[in-house]
N, C-alpha and C. Protein backbone atom coordinates (compact mmCIF):
# COMPACT_ATOMS: atom_id res chain seq x y z
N UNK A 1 14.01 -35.41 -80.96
CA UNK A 1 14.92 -35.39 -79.83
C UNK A 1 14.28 -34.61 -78.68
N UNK A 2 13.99 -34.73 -77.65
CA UNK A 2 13.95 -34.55 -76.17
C UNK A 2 14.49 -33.73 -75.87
N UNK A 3 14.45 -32.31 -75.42
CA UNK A 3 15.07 -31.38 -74.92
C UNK A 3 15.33 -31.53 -73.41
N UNK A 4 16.50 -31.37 -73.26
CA UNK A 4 16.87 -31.42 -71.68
C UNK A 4 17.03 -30.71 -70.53
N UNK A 5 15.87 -30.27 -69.94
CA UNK A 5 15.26 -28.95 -68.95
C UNK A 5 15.61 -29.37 -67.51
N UNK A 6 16.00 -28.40 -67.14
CA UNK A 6 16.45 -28.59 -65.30
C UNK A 6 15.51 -27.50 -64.97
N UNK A 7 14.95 -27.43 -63.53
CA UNK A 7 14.59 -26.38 -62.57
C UNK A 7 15.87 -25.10 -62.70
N UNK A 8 15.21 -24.21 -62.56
CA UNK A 8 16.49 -23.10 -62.36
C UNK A 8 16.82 -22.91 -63.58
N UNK A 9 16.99 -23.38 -64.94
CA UNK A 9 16.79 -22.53 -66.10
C UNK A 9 16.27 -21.64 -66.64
N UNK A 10 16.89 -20.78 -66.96
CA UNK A 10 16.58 -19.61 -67.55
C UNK A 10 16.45 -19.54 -68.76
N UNK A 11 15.45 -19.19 -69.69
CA UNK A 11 14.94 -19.09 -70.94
C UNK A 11 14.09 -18.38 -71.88
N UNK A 12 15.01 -17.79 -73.05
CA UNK A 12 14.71 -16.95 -73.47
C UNK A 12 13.11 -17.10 -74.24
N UNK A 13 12.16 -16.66 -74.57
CA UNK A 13 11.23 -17.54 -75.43
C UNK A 13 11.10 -16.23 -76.66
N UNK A 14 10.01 -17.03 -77.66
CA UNK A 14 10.38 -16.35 -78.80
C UNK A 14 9.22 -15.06 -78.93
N UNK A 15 8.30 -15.09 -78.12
CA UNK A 15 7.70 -13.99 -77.89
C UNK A 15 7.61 -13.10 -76.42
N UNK A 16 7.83 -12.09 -76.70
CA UNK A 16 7.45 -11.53 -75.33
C UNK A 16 6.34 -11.07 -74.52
N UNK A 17 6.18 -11.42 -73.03
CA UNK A 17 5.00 -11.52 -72.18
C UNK A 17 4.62 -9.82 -72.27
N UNK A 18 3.32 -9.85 -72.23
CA UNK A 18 2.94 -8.36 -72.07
C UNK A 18 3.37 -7.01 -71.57
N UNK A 19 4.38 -7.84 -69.98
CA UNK A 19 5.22 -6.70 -69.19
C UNK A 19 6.36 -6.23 -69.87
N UNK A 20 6.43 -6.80 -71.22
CA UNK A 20 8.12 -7.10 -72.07
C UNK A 20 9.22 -7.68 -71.99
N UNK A 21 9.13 -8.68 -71.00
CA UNK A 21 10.66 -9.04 -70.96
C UNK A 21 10.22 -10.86 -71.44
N UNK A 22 11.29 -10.91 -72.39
CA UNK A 22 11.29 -12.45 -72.77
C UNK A 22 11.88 -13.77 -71.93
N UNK A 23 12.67 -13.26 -70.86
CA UNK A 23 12.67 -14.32 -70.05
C UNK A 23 12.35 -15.03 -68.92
N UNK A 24 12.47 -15.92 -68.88
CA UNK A 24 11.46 -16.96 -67.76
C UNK A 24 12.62 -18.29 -67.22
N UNK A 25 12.03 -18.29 -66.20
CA UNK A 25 12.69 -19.68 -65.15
C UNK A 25 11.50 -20.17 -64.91
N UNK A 26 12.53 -22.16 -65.46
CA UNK A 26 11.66 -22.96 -65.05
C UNK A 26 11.53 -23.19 -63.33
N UNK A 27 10.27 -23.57 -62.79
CA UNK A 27 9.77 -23.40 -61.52
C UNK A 27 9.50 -24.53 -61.31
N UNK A 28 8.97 -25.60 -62.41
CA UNK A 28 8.36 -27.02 -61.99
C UNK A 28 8.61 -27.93 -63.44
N UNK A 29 9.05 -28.80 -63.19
CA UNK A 29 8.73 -29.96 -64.60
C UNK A 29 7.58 -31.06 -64.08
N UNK A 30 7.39 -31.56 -65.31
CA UNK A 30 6.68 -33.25 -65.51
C UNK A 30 5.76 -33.07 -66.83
N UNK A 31 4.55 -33.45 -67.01
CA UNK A 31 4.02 -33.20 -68.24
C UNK A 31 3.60 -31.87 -68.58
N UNK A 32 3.45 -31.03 -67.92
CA UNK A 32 3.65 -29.32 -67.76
C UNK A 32 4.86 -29.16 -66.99
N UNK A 33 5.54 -28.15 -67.75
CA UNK A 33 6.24 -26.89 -67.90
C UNK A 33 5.79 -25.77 -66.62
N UNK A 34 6.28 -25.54 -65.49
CA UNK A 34 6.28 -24.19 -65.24
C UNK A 34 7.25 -23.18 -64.90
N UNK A 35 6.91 -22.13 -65.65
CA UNK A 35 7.87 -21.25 -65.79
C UNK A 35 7.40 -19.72 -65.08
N UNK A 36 8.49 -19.01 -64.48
CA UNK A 36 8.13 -17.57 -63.75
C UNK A 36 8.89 -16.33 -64.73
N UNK A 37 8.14 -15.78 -65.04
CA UNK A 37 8.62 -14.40 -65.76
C UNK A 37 9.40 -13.87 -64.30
N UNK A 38 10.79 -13.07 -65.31
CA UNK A 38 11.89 -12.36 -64.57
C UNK A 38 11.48 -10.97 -63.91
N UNK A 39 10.48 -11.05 -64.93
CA UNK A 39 10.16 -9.38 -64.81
C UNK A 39 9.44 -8.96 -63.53
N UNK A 40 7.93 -9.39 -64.17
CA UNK A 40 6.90 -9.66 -63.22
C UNK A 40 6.98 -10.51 -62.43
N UNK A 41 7.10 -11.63 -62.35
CA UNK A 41 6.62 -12.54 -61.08
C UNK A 41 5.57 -13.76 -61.95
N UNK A 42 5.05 -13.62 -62.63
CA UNK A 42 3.79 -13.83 -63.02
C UNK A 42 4.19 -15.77 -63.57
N UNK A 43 3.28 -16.69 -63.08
CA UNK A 43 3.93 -18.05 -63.02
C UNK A 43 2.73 -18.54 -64.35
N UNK A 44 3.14 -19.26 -65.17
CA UNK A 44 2.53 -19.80 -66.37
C UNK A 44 2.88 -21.11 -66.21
N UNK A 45 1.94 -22.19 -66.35
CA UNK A 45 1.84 -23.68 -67.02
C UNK A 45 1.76 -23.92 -68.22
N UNK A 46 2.92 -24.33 -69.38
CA UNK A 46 2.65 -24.72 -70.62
C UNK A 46 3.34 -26.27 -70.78
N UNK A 47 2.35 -26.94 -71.73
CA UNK A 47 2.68 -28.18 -71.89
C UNK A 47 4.15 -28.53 -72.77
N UNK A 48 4.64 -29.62 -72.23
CA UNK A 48 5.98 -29.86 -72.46
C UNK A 48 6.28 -29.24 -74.25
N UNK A 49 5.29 -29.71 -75.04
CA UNK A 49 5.80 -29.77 -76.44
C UNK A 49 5.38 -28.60 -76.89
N UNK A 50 4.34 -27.41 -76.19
CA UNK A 50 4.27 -26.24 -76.12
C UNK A 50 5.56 -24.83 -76.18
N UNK A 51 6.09 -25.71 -74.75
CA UNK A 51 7.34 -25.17 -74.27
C UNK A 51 8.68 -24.74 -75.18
N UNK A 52 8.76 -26.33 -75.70
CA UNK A 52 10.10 -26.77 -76.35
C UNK A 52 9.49 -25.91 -77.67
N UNK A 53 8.53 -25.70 -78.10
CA UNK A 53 8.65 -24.79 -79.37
C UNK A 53 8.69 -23.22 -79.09
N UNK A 54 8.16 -22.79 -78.20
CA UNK A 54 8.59 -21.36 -77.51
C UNK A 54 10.16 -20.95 -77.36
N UNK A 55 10.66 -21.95 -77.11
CA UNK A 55 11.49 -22.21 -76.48
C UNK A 55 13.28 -21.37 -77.92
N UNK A 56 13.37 -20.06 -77.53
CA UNK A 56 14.27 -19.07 -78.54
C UNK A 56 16.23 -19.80 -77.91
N UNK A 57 16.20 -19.47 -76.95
CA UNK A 57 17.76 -20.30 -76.18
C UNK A 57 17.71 -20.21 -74.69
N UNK A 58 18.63 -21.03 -74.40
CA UNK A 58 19.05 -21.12 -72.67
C UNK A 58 19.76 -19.92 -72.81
N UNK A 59 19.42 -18.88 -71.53
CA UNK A 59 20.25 -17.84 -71.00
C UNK A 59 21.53 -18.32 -70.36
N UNK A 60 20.65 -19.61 -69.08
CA UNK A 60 21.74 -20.31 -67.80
C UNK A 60 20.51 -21.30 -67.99
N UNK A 61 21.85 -22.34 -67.39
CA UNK A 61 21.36 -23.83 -66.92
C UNK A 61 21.22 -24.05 -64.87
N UNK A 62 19.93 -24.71 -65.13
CA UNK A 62 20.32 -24.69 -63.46
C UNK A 62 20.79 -26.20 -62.87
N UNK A 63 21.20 -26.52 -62.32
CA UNK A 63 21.60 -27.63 -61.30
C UNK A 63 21.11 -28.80 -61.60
């Protein structure tokens, strides 16, 4: 099943980025994923089926 990602989602993932905080907004879709840490700023490209397994829960849905 296809997970269903909007821009403006917020998402928890199952490890945390170096600065510590586990969540991220998506910034861009299509065959990469990009997502911006809350914390830092810091913008990452991961591939769709990358994503969806990182992928711990939706915080918020965006638009």
């Amino acid at each position: 099943m296809v997970m269903e990602i909007k821009l403006g989602d917020v998402v928890r993932l199952k490890k945390k980025h170096p600065c510590g905080s586990y969540e991220w907004q998506v910034v861009r879709l299509g065959a990469d994923i990009g997502i911006k840490c809350l914390k830092c700023q810091r913008r990452v490209l991961l591939e769709r089926a990358v994503f969806e397994r990182r992928v711990k829960t939706f915080i918020s849905r965006g638009q």
